[in-house]
Protein backbone atom coordinates (compact mmCIF):
# COMPACT_ATOMS: atom_id res chain seq x y z
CA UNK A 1 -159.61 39.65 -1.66
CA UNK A 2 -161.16 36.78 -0.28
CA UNK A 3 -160.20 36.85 3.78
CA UNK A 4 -161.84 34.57 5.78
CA UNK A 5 -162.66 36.63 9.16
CA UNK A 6 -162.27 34.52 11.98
CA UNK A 7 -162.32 36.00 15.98
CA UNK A 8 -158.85 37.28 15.70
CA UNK A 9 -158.91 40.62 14.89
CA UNK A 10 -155.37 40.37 13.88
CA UNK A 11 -155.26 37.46 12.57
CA UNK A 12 -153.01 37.62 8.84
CA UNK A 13 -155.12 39.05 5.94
CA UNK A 14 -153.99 39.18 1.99
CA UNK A 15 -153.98 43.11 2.12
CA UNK A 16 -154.58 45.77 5.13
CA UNK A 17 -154.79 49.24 4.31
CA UNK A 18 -155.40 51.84 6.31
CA UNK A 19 -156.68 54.89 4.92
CA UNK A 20 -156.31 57.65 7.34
CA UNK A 21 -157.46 60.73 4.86
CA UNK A 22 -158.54 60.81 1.23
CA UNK A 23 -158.79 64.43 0.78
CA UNK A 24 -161.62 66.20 1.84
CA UNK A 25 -163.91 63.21 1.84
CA UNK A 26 -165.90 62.12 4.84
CA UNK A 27 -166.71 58.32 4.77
CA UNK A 28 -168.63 57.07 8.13
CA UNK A 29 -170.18 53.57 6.85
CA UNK A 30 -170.27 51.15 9.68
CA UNK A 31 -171.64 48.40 7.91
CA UNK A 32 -168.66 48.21 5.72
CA UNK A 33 -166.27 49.48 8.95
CA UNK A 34 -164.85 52.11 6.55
CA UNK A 35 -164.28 55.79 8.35
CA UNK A 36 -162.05 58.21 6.59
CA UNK A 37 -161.14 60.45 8.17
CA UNK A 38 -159.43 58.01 10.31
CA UNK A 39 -160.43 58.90 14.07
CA UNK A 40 -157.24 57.86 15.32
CA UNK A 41 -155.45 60.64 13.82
CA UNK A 42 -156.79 62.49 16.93
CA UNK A 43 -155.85 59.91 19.50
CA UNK A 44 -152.83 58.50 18.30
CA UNK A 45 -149.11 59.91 17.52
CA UNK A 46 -147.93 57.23 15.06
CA UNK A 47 -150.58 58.45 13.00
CA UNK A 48 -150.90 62.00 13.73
CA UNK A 49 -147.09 62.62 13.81
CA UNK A 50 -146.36 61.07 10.01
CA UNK A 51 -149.22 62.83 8.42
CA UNK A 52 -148.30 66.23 10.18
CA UNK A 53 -144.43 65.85 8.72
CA UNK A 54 -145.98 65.26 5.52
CA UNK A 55 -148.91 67.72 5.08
CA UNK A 56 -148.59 70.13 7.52
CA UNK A 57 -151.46 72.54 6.50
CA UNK A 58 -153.80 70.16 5.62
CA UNK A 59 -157.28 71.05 6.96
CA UNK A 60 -159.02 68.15 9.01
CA UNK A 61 -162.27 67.90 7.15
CA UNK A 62 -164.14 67.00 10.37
CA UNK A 63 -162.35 68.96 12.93
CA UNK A 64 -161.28 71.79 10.58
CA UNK A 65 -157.37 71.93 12.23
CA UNK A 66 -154.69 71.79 10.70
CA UNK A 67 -152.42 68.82 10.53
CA UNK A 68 -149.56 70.81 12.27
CA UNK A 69 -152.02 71.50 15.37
CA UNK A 70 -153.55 68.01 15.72
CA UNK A 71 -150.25 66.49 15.94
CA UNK A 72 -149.02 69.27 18.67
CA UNK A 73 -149.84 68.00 21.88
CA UNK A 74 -147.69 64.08 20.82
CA UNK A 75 -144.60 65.99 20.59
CA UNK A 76 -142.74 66.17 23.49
CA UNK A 77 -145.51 63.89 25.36
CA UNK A 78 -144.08 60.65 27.02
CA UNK A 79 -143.17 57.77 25.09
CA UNK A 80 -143.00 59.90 22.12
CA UNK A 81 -139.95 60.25 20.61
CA UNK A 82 -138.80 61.80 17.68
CA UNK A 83 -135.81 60.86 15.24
CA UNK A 84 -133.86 64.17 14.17
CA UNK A 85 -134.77 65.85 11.12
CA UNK A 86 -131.68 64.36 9.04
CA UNK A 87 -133.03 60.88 9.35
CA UNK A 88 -136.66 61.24 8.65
């Protein structure tokens, strides 16, 4: 899409996506910065969490949990917090 890179990482771009899983695929090309699954599904509850309440069962392709399991340990950790059920 044409973005100029410049030293700020977050500088504004035309289009970000983040692809976190794409099925079963494994992607690990450095070169082209592309990793699916996205590693910070392990390390981070804003990612973890959302794909959990979404596809609970879902099978990790690299770690082989579920969804459900990798997202355990954010809930109830601090400066986690959870909206109820009836607004999600």
């Amino acid at each position: 899409m044409g973005r100029a890179r410049t030293s700020d990482r977050y500088a504004p771009r035309p289009i970000d996506l983040d692809i976190a899983l794409y099925g079963s695929l494994v992607i690990d090309d450095p070169d082209h910065r592309l990793t699916i699954p996205d590693p910070e599904i392990l390390t981070r509850a804003h990612v973890a969490l959302p794909l959990a309440d979404l596809a609970p069962d879902f099978v990790h392709p690299v770690t082989g949990q579920t969804l459900a399991a990798l997202a355990a340990p954010f809930v109830g950790a601090p400066g986690v917090s959870l909206f109820p059920l009836s607004l999600r």
